[in-house]
C-alpha atoms as a PDB file:
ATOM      1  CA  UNK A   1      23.014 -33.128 -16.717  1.00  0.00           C
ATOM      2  CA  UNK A   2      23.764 -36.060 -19.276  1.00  0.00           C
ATOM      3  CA  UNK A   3      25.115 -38.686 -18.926  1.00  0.00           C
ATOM      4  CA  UNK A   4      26.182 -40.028 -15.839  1.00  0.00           C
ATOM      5  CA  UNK A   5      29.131 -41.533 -16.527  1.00  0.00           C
ATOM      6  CA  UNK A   6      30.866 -44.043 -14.671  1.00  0.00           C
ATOM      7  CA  UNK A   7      31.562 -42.281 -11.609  1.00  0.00           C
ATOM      8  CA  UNK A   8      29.088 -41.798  -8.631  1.00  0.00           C
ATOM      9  CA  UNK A   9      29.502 -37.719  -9.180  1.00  0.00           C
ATOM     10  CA  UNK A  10      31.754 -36.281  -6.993  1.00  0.00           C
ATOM     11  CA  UNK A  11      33.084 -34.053  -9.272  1.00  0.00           C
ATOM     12  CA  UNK A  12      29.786 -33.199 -10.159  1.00  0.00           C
ATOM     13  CA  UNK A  13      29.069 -31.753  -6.970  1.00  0.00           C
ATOM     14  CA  UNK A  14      32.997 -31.043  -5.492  1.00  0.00           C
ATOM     15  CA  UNK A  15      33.861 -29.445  -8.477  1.00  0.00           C
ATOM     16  CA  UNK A  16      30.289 -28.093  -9.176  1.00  0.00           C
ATOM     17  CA  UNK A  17      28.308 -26.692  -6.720  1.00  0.00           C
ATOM     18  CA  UNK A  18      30.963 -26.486  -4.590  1.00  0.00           C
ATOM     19  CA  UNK A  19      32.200 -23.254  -6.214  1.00  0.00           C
ATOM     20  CA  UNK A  20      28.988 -21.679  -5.737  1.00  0.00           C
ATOM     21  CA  UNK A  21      29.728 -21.976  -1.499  1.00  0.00           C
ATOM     22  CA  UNK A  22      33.458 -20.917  -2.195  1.00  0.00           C
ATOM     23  CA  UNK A  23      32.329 -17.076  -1.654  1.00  0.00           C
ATOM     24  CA  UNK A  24      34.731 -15.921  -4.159  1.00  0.00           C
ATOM     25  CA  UNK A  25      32.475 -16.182  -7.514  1.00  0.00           C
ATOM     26  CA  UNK A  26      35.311 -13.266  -9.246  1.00  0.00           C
ATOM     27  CA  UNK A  27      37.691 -16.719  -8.796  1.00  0.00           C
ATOM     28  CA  UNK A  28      35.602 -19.781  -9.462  1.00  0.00           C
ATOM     29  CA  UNK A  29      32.826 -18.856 -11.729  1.00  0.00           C
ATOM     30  CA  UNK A  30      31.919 -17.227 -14.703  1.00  0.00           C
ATOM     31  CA  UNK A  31      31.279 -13.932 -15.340  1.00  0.00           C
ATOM     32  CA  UNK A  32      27.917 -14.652 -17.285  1.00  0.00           C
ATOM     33  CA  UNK A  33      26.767 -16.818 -13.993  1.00  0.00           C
ATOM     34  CA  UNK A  34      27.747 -14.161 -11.670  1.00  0.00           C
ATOM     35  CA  UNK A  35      26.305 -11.219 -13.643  1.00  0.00           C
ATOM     36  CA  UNK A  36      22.433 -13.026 -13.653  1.00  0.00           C
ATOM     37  CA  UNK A  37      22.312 -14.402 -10.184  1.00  0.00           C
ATOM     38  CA  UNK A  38      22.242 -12.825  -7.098  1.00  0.00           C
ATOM     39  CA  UNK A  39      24.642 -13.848  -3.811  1.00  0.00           C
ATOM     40  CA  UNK A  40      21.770 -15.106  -2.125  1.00  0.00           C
ATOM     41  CA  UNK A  41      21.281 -17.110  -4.982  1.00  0.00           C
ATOM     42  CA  UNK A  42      24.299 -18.270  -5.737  1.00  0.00           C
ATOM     43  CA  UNK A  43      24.699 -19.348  -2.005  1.00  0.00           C
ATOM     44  CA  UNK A  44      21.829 -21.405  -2.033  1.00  0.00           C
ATOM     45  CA  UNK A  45      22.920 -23.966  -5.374  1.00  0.00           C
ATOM     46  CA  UNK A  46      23.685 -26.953  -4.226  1.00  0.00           C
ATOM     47  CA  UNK A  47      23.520 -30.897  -5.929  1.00  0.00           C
ATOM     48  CA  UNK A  48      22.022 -33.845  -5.863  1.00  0.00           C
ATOM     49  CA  UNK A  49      23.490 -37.108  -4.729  1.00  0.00           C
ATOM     50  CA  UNK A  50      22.215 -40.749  -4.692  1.00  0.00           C
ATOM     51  CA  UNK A  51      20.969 -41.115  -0.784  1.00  0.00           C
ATOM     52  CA  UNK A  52      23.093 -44.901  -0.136  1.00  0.00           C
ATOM     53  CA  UNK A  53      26.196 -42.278  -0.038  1.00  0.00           C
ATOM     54  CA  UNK A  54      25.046 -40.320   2.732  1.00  0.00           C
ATOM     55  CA  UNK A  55      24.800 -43.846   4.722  1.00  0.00           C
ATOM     56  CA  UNK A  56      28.872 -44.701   4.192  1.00  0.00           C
ATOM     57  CA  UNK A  57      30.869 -43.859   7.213  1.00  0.00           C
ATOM     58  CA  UNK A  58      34.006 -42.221   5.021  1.00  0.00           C
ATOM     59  CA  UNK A  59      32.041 -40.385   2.146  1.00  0.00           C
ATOM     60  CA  UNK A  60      29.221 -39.010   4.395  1.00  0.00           C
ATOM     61  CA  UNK A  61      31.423 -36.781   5.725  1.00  0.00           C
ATOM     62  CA  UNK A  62      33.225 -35.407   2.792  1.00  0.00           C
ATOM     63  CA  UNK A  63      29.493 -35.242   0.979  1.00  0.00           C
ATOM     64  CA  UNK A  64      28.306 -32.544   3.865  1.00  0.00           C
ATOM     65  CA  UNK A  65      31.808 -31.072   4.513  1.00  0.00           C
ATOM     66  CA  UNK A  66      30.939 -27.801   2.248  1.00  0.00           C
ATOM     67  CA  UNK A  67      27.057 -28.012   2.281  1.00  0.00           C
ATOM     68  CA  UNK A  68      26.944 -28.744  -1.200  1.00  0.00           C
ATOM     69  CA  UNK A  69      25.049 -32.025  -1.372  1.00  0.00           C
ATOM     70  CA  UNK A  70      21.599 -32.724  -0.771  1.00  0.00           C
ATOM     71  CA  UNK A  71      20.232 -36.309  -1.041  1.00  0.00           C
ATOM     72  CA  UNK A  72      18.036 -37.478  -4.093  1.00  0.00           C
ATOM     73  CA  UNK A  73      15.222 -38.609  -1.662  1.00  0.00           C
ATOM     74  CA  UNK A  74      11.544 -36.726  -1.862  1.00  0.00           C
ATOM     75  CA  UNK A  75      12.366 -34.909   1.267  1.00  0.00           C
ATOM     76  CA  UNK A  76      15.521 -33.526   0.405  1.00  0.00           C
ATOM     77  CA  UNK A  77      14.473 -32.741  -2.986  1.00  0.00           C
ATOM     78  CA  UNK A  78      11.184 -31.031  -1.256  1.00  0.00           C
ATOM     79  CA  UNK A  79      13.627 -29.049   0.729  1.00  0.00           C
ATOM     80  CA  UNK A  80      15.265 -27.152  -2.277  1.00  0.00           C
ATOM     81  CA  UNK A  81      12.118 -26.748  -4.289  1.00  0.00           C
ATOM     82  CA  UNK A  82      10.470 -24.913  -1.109  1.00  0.00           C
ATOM     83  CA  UNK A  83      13.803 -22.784  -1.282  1.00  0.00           C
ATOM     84  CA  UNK A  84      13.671 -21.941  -4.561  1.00  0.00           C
ATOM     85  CA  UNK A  85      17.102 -23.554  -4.812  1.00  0.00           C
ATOM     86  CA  UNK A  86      18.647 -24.010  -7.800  1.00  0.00           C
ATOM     87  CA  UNK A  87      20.057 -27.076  -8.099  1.00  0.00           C
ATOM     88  CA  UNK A  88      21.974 -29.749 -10.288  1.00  0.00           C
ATOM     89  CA  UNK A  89      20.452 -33.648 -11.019  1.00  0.00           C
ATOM     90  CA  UNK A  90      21.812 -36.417 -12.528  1.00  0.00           C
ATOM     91  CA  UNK A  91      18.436 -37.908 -13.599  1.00  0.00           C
ATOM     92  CA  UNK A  92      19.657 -41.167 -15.054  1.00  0.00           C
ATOM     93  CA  UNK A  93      21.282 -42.044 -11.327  1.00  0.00           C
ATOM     94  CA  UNK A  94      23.139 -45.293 -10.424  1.00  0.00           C
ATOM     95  CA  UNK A  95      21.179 -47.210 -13.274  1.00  0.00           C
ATOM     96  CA  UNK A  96      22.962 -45.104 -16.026  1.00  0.00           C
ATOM     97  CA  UNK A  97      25.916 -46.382 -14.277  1.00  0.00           C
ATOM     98  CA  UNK A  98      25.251 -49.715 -14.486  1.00  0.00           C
ATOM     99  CA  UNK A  99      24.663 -49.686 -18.181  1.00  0.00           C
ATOM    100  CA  UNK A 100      27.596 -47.685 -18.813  1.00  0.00           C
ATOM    101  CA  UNK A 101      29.252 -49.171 -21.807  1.00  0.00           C
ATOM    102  CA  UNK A 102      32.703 -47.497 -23.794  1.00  0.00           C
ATOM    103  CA  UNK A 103      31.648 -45.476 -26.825  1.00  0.00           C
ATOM    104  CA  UNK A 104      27.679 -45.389 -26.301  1.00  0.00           C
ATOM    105  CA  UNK A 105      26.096 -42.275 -25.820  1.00  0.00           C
ATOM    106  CA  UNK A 106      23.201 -43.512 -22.746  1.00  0.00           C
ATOM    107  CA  UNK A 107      20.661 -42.446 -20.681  1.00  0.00           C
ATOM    108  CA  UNK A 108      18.451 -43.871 -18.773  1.00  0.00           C
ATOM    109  CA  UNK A 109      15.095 -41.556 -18.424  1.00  0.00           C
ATOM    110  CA  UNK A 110      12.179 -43.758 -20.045  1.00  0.00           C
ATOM    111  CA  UNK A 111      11.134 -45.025 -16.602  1.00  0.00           C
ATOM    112  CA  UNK A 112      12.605 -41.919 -14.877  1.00  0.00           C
ATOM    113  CA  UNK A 113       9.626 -39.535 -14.568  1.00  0.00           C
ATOM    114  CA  UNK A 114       9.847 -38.714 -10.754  1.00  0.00           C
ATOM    115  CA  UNK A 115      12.100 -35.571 -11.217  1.00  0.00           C
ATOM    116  CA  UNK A 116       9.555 -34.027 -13.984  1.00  0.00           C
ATOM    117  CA  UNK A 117       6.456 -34.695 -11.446  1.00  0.00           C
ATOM    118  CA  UNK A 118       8.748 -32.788  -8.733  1.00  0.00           C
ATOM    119  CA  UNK A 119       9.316 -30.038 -11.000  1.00  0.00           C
ATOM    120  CA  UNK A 120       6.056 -29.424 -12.351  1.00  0.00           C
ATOM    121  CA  UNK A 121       4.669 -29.152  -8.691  1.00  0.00           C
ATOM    122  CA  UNK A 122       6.829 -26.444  -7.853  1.00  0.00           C
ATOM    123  CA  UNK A 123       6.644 -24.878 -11.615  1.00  0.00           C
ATOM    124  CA  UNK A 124      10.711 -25.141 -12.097  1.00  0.00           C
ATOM    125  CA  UNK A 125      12.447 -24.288 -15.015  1.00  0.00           C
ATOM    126  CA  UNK A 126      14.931 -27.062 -16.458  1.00  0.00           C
ATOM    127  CA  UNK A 127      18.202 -26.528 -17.564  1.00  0.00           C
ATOM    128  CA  UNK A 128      19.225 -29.493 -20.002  1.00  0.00           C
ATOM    129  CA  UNK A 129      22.950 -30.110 -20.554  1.00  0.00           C
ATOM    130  CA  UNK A 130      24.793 -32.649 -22.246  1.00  0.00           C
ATOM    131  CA  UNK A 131      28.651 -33.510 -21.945  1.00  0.00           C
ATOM    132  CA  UNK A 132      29.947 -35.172 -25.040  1.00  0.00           C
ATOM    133  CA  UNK A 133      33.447 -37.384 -24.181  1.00  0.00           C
ATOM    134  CA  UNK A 134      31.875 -38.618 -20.802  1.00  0.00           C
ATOM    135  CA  UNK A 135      31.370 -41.856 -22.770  1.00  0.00           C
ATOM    136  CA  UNK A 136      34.639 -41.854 -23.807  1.00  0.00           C
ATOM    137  CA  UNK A 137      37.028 -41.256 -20.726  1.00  0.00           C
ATOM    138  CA  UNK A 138      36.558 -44.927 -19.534  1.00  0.00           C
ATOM    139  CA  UNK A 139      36.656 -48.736 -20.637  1.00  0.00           C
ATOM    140  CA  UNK A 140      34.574 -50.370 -18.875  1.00  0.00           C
ATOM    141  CA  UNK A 141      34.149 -54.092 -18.492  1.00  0.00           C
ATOM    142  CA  UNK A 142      30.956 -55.011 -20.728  1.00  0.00           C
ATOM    143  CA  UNK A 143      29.960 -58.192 -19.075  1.00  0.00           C
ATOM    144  CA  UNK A 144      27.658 -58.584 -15.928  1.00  0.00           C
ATOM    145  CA  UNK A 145      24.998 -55.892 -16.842  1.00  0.00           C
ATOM    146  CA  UNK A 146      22.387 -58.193 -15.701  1.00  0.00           C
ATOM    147  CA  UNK A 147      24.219 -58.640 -12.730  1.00  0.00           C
ATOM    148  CA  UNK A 148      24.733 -55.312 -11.805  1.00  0.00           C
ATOM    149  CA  UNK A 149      21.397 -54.084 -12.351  1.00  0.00           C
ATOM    150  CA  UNK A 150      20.228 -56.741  -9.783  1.00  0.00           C
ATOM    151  CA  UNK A 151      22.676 -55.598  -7.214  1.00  0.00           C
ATOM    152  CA  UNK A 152      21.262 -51.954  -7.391  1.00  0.00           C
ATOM    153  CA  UNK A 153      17.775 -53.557  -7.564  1.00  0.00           C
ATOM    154  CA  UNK A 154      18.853 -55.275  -4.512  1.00  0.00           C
ATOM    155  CA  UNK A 155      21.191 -53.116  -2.790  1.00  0.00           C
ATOM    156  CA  UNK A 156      20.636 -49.473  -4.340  1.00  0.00           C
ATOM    157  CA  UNK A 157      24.064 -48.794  -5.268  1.00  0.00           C
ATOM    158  CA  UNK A 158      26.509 -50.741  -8.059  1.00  0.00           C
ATOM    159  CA  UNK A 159      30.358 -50.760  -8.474  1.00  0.00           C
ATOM    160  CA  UNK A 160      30.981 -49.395 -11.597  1.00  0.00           C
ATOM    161  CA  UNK A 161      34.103 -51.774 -13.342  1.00  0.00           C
ATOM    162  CA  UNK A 162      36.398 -49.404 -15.557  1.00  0.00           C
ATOM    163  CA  UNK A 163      39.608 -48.174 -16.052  1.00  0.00           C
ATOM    164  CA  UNK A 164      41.380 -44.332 -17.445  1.00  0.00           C
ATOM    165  CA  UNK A 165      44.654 -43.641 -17.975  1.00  0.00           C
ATOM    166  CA  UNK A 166      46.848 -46.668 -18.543  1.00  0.00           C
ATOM    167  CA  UNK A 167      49.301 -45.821 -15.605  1.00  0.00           C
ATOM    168  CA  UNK A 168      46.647 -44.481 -12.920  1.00  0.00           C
ATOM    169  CA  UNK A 169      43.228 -46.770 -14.032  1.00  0.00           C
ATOM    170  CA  UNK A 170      41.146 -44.395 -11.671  1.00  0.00           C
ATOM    171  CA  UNK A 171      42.133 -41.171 -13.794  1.00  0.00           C
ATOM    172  CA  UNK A 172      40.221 -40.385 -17.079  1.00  0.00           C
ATOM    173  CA  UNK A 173      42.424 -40.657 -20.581  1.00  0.00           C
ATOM    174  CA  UNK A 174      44.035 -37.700 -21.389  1.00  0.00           C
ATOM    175  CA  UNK A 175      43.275 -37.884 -25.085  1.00  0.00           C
ATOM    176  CA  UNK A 176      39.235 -37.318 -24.650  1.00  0.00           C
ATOM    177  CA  UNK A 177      38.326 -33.883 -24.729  1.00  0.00           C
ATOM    178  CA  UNK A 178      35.173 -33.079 -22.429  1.00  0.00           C
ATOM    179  CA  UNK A 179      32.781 -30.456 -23.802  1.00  0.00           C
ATOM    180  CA  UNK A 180      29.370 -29.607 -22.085  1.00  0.00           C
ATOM    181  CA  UNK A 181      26.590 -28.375 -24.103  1.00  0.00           C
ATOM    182  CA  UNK A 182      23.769 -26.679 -22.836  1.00  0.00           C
ATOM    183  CA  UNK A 183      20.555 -26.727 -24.077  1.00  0.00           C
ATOM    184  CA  UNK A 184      17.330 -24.179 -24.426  1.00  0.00           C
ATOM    185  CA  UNK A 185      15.476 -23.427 -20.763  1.00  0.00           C
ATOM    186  CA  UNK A 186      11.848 -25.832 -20.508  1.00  0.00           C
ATOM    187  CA  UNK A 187       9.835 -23.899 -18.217  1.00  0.00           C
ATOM    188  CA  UNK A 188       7.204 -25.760 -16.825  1.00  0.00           C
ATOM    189  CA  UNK A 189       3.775 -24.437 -15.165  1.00  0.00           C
ATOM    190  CA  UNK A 190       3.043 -25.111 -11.956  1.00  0.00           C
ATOM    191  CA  UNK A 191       0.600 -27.653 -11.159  1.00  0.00           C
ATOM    192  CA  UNK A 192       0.153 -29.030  -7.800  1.00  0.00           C
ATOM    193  CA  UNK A 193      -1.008 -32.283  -8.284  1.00  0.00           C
ATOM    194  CA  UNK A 194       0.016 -33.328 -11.972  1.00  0.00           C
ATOM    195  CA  UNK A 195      -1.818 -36.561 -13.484  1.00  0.00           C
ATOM    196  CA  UNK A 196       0.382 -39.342 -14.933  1.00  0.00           C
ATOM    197  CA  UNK A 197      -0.714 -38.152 -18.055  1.00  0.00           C
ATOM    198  CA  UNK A 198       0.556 -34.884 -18.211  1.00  0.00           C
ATOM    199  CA  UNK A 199       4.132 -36.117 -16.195  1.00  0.00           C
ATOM    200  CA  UNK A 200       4.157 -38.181 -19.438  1.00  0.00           C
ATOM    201  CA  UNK A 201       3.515 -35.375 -21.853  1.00  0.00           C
ATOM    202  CA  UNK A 202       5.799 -33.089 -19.861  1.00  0.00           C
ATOM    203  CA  UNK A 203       8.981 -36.060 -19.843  1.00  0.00           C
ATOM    204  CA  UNK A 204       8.124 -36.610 -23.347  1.00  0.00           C
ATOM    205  CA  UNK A 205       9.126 -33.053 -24.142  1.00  0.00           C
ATOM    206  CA  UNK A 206      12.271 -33.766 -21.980  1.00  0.00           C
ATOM    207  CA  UNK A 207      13.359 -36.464 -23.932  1.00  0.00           C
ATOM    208  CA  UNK A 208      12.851 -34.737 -27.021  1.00  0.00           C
ATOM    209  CA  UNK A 209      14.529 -31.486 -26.270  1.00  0.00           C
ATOM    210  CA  UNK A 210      17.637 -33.708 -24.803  1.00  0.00           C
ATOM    211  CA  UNK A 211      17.752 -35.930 -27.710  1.00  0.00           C
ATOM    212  CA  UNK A 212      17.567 -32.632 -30.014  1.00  0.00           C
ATOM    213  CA  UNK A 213      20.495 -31.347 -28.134  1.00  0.00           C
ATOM    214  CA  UNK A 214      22.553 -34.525 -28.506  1.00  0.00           C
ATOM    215  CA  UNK A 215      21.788 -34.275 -32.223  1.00  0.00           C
ATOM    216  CA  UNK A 216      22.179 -30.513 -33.128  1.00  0.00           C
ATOM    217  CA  UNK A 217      25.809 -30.729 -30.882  1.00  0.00           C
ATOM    218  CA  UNK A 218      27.076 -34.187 -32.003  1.00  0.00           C
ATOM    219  CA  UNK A 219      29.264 -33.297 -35.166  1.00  0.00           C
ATOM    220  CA  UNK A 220      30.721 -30.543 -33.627  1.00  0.00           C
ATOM    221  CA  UNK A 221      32.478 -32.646 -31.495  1.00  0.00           C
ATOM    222  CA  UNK A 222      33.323 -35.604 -33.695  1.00  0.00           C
ATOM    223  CA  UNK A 223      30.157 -38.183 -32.902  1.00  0.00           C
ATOM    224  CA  UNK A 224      28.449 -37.220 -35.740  1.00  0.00           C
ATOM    225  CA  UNK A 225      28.153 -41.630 -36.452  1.00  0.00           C
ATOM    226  CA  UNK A 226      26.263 -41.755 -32.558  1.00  0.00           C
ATOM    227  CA  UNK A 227      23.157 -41.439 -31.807  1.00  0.00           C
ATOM    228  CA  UNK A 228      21.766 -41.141 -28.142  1.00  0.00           C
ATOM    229  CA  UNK A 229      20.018 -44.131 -26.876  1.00  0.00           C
ATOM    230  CA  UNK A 230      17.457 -43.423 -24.434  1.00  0.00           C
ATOM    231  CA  UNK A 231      16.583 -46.128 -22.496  1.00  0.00           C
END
């Protein structure tokens, strides 16, 4: 999923995965879901969080409440591949957050290769969305990038500035529609120890299928000016 946004993705996962646990898929999700996935399946989705959250006393505890969220280490990643879990990523993590700026569509994925080496190990097949208004929900406070990519160089986790809705700054603005694109499945093969040449060739063809996405989507939605900066 693209991009990040400026949250740390809660709703990502609350609102997310956390339907798939619910037990009730005729009330939270789609009939198209429910009709190609079995219960087993759909029992074993979860998401994938940044691993500093699993170390804070007050969201630790809401994170494993409903089994939904798994951290974005290699273990816990490991764990869902051996699984066969499916499971929702983030890919451009806290550092997309950092570089959040109003109005530009970002990602961060040109030094982000890990999650493509994972996947072609275990021969997954990725899922490429793209939300288009994610950019747009927030103002954020432009200065201090340099400073807050050296805090999550240093520390591993940044706190995003912004602000929503004019009378509750922690809710989005209510005149952004949020639509969520989803692109054509890349199946990769499985090869158990991939060279850095083909994770390259392999992220390449990431980028390009996202950045196609972005592109084939953008006028639909009114962003036909923007183009997606991959960074």
């Amino acid at each position: 999923m693209h991009p990040h946004g400026t949250s740390v993705g809660f709703g990502f996962t609350l609102n997310g995965a956390v339907r798939f646990k619910a037990k009730r898929p005729d009330l939270y999700l789609p009939a198209e879901v429910t009709s190609l996935l079995s219960d087993e399946r759909l029992a074993r989705i979860s998401g994938v969080q940044a691993p500093l959250l699993f170390r804070l006393p007050l969201v630790r505890p809401m994170m494993l409440l409903f089994g939904c969220c798994t951290p974005a280490t290699k273990e816990g990643m490991f764990g869902l591949f051996r699984q066969r879990s499916d499971f929702g990523i983030l890919p451009g993590g806290m550092e997309e957050v950092a570089l959040f700026e109003f109005g530009r569509e970002r990602v961060y994925l040109k030094r982000r290769k890990g999650f493509i080496k994972y996947a072609l190990q275990h021969g997954y097949l990725l899922l490429l969305a793209y939300t288009f208004g994610e950019c747009d929900l927030y103002r954020s406070v432009g200065a201090g990038k340099r400073l807050r990519m050296w805090l999550l160089r240093r520390c591993g986790f940044v706190v995003p500035l912004f602000y929503g809705a004019w009378w509750c700054p922690l809710l989005p603005r209510a005149d952004v529609a949020v639509h969520t694109v989803v692109g054509a499945p890349l199946q990769l093969p499985r090869i158990a120890e991939p060279t850095a040449e083909q994770v390259t060739a392999y992220h390449a063809l990431y980028v390009e299928a996202l950045t196609r996405l972005f592109d084939d989507h953008k006028a639909r939605f009114g962003y036909a000016e923007r183009r997606l900066e991959v960074i």
